[in-house]
PDB file of N, CA and C in Angstrom:
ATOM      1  N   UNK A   1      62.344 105.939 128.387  1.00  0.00           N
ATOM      2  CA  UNK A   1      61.618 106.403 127.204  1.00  0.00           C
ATOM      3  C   UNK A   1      60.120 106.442 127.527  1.00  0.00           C
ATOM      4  N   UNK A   2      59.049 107.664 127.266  1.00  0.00           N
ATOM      5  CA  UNK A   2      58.076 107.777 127.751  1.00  0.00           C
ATOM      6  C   UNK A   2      57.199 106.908 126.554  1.00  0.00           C
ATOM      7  N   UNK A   3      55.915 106.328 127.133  1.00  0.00           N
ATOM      8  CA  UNK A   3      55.119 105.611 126.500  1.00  0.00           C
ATOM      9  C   UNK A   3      53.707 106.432 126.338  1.00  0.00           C
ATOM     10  N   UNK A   4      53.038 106.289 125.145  1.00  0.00           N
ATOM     11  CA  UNK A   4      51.952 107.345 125.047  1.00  0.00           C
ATOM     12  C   UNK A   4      50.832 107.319 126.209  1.00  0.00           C
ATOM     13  N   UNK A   5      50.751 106.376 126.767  1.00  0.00           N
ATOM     14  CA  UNK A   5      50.276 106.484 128.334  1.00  0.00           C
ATOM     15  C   UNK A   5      51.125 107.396 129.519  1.00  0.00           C
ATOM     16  N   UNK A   6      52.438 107.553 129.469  1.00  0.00           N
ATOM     17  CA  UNK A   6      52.748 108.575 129.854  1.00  0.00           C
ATOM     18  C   UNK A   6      52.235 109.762 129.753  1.00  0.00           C
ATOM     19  N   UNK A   7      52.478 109.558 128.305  1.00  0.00           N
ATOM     20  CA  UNK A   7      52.060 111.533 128.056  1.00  0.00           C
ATOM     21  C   UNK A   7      50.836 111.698 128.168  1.00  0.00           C
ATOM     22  N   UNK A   8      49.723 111.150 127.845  1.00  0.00           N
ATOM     23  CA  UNK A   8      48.525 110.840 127.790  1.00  0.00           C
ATOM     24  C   UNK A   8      48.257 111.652 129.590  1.00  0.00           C
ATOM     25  N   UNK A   9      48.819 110.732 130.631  1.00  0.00           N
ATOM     26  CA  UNK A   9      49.019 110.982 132.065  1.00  0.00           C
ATOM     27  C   UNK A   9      48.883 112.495 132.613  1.00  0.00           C
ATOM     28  N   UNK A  10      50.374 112.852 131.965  1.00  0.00           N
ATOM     29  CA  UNK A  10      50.915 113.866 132.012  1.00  0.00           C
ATOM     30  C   UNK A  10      50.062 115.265 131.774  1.00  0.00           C
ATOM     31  N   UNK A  11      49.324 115.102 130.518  1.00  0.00           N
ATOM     32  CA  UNK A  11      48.346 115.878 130.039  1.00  0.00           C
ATOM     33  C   UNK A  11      47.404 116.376 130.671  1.00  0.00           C
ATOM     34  N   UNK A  12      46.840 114.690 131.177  1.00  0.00           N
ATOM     35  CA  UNK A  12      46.026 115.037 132.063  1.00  0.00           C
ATOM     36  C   UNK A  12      45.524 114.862 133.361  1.00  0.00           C
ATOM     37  N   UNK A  13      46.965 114.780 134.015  1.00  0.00           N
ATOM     38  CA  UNK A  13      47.146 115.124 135.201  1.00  0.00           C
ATOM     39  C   UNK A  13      47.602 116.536 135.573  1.00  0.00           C
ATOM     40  N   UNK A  14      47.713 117.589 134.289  1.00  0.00           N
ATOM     41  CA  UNK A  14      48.431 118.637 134.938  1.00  0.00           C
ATOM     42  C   UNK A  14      47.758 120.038 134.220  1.00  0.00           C
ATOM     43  N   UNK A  15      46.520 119.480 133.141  1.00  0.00           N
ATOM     44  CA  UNK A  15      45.566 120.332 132.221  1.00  0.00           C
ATOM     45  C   UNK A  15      44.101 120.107 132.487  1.00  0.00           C
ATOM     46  N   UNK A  16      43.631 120.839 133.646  1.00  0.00           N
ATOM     47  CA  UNK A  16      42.704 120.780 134.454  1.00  0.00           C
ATOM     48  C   UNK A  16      41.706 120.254 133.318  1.00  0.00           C
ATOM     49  N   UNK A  17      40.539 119.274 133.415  1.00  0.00           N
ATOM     50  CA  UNK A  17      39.440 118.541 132.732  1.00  0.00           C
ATOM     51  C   UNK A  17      40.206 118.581 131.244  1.00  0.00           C
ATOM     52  N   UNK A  18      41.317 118.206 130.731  1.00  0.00           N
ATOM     53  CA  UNK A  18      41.738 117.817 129.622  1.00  0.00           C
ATOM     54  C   UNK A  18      41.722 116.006 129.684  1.00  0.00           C
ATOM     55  N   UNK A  19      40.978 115.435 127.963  1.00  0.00           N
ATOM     56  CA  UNK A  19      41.025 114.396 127.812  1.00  0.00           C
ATOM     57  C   UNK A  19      42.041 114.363 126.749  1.00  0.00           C
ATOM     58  N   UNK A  20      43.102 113.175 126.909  1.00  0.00           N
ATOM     59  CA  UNK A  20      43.734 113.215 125.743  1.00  0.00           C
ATOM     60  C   UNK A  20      43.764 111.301 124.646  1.00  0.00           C
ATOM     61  N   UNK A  21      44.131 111.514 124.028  1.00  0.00           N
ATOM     62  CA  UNK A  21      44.482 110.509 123.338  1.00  0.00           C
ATOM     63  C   UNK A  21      45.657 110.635 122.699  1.00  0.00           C
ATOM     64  N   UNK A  22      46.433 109.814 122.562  1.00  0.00           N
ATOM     65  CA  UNK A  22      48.668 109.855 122.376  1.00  0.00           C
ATOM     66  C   UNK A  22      48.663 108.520 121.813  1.00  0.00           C
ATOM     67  N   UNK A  23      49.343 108.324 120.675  1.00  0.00           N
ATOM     68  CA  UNK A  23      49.725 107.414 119.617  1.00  0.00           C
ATOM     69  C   UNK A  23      51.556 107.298 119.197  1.00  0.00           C
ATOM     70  N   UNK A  24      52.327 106.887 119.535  1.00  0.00           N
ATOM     71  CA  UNK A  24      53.569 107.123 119.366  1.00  0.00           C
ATOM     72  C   UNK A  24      54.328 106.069 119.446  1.00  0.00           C
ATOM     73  N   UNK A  25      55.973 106.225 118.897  1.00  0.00           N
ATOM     74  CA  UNK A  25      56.512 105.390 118.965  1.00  0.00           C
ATOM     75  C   UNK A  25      57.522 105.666 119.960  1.00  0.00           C
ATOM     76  N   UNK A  26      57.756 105.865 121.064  1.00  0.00           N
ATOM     77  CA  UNK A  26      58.773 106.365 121.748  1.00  0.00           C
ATOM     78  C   UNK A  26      59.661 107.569 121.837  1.00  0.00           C
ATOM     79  N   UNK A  27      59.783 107.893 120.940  1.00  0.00           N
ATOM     80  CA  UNK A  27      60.319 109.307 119.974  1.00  0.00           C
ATOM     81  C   UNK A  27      58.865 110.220 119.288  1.00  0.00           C
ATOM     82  N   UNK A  28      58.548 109.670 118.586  1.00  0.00           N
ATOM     83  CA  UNK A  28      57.527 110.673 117.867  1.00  0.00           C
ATOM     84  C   UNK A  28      56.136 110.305 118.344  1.00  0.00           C
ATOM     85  N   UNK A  29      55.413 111.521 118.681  1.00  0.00           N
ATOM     86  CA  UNK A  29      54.458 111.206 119.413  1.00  0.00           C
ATOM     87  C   UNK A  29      53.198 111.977 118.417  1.00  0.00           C
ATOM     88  N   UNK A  30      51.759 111.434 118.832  1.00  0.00           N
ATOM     89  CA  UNK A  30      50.655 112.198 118.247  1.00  0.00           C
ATOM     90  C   UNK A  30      49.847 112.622 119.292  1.00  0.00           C
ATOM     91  N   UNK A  31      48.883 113.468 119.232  1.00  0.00           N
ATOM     92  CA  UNK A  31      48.018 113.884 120.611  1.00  0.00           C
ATOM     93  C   UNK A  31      46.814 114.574 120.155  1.00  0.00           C
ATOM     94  N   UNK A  32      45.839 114.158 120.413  1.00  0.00           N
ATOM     95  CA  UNK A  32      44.616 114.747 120.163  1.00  0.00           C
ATOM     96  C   UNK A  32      43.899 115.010 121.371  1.00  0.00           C
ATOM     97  N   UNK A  33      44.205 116.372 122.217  1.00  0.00           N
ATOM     98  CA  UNK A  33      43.616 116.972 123.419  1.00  0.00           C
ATOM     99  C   UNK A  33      42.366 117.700 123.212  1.00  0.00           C
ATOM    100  N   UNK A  34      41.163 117.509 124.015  1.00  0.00           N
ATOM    101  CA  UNK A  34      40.002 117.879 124.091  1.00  0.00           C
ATOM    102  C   UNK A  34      39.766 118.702 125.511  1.00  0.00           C
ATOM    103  N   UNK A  35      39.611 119.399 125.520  1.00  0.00           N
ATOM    104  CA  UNK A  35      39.611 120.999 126.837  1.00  0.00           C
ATOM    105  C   UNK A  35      38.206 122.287 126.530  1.00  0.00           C
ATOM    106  N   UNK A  36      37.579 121.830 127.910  1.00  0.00           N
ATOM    107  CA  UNK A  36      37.031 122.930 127.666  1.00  0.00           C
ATOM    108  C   UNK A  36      37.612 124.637 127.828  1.00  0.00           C
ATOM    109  N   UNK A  37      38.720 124.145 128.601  1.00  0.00           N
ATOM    110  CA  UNK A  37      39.522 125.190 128.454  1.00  0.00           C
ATOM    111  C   UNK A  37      40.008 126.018 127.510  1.00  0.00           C
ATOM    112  N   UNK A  38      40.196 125.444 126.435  1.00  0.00           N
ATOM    113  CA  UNK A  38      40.809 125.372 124.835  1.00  0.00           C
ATOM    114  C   UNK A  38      39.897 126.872 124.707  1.00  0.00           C
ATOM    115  N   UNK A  39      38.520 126.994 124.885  1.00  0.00           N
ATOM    116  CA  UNK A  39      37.319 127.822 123.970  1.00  0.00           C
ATOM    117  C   UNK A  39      37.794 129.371 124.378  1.00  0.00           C
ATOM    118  N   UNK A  40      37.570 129.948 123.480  1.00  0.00           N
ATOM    119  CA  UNK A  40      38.193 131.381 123.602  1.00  0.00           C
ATOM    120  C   UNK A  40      39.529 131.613 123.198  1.00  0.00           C
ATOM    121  N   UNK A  41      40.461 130.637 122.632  1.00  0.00           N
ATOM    122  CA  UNK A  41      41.638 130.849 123.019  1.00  0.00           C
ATOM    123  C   UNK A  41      42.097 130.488 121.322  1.00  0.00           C
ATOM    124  N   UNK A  42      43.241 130.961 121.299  1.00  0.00           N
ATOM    125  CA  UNK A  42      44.280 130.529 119.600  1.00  0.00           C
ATOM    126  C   UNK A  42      44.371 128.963 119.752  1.00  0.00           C
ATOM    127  N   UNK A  43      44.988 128.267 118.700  1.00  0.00           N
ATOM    128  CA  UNK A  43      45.345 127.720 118.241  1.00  0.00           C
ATOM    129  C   UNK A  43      46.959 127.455 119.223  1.00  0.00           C
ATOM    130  N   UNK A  44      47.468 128.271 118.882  1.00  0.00           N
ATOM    131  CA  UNK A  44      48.953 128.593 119.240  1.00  0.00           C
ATOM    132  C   UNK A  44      48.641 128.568 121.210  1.00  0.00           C
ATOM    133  N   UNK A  45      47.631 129.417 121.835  1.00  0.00           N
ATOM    134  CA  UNK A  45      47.753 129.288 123.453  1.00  0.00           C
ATOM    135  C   UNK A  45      47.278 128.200 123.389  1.00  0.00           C
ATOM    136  N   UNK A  46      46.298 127.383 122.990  1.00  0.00           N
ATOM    137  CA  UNK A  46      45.699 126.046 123.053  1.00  0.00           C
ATOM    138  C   UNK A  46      47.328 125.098 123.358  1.00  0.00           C
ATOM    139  N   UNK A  47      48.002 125.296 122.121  1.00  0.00           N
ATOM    140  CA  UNK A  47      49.258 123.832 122.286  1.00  0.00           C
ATOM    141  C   UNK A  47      50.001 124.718 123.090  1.00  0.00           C
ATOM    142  N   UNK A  48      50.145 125.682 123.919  1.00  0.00           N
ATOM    143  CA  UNK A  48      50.750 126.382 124.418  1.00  0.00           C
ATOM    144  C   UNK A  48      50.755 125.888 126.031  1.00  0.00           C
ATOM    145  N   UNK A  49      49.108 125.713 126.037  1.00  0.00           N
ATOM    146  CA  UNK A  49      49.116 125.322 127.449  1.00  0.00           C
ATOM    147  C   UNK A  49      49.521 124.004 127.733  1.00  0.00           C
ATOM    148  N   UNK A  50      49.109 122.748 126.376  1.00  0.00           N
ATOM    149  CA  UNK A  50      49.612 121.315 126.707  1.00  0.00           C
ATOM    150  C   UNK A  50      50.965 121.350 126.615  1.00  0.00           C
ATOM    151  N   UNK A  51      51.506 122.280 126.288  1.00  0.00           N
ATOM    152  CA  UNK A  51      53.249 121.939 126.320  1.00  0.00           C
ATOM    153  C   UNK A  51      53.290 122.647 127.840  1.00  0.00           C
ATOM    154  N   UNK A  52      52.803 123.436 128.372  1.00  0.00           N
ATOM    155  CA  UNK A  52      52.775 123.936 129.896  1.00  0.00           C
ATOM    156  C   UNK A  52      52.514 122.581 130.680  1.00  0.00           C
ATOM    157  N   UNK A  53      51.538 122.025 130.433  1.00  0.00           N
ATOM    158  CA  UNK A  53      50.740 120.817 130.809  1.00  0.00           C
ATOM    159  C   UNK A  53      52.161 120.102 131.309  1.00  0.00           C
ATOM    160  N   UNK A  54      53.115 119.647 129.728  1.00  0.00           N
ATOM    161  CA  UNK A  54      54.173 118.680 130.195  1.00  0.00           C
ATOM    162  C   UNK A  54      55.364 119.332 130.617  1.00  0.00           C
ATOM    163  N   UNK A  55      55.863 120.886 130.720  1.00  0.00           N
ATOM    164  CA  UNK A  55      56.825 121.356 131.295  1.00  0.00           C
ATOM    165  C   UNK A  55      58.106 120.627 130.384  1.00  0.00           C
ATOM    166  N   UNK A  56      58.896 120.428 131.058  1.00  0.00           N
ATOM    167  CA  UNK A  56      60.065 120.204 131.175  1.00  0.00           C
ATOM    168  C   UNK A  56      60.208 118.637 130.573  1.00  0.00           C
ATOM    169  N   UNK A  57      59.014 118.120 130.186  1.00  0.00           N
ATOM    170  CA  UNK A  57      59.394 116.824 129.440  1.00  0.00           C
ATOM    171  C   UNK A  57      59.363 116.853 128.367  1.00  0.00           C
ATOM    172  N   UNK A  58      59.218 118.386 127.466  1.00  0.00           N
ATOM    173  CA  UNK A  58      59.127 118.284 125.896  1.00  0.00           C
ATOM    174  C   UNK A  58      60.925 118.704 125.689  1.00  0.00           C
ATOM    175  N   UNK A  59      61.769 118.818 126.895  1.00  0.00           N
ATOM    176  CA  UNK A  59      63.005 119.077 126.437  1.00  0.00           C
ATOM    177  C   UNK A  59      63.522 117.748 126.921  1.00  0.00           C
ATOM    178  N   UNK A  60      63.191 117.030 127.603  1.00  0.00           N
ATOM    179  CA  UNK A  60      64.116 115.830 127.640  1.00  0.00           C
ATOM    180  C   UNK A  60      63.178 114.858 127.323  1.00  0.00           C
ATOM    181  N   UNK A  61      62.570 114.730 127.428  1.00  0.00           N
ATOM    182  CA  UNK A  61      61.886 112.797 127.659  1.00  0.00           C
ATOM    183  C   UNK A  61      61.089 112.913 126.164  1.00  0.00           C
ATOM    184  N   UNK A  62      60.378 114.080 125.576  1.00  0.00           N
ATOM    185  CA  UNK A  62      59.874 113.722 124.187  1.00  0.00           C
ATOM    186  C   UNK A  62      60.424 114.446 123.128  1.00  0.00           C
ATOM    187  N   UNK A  63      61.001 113.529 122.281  1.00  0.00           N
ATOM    188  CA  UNK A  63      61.671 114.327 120.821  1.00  0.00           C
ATOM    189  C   UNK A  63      61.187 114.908 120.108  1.00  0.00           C
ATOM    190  N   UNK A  64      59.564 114.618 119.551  1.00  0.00           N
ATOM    191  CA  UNK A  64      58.968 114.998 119.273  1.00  0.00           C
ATOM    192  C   UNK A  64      57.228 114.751 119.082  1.00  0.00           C
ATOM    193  N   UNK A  65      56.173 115.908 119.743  1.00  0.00           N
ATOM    194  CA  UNK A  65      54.697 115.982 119.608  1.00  0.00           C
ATOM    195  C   UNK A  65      54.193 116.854 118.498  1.00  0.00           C
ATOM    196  N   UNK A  66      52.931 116.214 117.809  1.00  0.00           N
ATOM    197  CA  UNK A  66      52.219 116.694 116.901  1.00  0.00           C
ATOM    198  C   UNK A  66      51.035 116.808 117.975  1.00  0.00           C
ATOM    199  N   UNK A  67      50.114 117.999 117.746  1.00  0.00           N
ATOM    200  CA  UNK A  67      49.058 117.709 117.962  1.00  0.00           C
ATOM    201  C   UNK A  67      48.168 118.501 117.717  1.00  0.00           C
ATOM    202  N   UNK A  68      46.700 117.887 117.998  1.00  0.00           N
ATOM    203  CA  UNK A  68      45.008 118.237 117.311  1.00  0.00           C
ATOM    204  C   UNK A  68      45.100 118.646 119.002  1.00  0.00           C
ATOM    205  N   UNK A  69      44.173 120.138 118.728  1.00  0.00           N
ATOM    206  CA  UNK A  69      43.111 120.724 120.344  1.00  0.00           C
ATOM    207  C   UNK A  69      41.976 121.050 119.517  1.00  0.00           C
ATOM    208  N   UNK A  70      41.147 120.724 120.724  1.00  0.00           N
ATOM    209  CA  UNK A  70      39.829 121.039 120.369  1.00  0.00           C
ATOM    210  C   UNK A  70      38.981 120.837 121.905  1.00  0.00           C
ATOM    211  N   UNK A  71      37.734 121.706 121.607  1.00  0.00           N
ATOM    212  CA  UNK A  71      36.828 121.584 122.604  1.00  0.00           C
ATOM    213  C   UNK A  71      35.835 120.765 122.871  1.00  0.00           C
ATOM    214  N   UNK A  72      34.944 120.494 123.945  1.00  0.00           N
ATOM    215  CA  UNK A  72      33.990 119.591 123.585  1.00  0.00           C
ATOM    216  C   UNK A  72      33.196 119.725 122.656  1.00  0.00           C
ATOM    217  N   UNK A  73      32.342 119.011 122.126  1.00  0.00           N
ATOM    218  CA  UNK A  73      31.241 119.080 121.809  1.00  0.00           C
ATOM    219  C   UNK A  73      29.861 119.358 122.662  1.00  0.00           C
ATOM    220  N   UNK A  74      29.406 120.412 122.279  1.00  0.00           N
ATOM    221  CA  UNK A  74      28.144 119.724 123.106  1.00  0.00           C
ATOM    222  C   UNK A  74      27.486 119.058 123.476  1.00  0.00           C
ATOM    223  N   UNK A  75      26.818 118.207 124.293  1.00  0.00           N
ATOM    224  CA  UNK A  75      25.757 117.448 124.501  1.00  0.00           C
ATOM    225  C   UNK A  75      24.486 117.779 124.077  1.00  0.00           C
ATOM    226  N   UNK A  76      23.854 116.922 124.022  1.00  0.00           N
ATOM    227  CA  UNK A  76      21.860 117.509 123.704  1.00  0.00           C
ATOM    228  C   UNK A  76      21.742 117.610 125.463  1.00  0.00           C
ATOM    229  N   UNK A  77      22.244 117.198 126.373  1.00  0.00           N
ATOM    230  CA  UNK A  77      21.735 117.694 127.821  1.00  0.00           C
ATOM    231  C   UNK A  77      22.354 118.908 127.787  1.00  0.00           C
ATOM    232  N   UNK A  78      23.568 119.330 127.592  1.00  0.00           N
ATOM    233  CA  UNK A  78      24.110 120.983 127.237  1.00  0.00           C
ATOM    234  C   UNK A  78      23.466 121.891 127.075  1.00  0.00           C
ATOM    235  N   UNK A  79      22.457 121.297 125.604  1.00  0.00           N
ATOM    236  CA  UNK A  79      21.832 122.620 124.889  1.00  0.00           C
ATOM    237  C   UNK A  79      20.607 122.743 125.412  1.00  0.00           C
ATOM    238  N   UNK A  80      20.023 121.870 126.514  1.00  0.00           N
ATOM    239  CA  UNK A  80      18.423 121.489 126.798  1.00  0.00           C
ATOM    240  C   UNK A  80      18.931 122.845 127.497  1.00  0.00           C
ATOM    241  N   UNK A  81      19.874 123.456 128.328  1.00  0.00           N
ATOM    242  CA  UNK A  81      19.694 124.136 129.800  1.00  0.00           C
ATOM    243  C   UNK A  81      19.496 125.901 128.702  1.00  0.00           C
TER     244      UNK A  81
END
């Protein structure tokens, strides 16, 4: 049974500069992924790519993910350039 440090892992070991945070009980999971990748993109390709991210573990190993995408925020060193 995967532990939200798993998925957490998973995320972001396989969703180039994705940070995540995963809250779950073994079965039902939460995820709040942060990507600069995310910008430009839907809603729908956003969770599109973190379910790419975990492949083949949203059919066996997790029953079920909710989740928040979003991009960074800027920095004030960001906006200085």
């Amino acid at each position: 049974m995967p532990t939200p440090q798993d998925i957490k892992g998973w995320i972001e070991g396989n969703l180039p500069g994705a940070e995540a945070e995963v809250s779950g009980d073994g079965r039902h999971f939460e995820a709040t992924v942060v990507c600069a990748g995310f910008a430009g993109k839907s809603r729908v390709q956003q969770q599109q790519m973190v379910y790419g991210a975990l492949g083949d573990k949203m059919k066996a190993e997790i029953h079920a993910l909710s989740m928040r995408t979003l991009t960074p925020e800027p920095t004030a060193a960001d906006e200085s350039h």
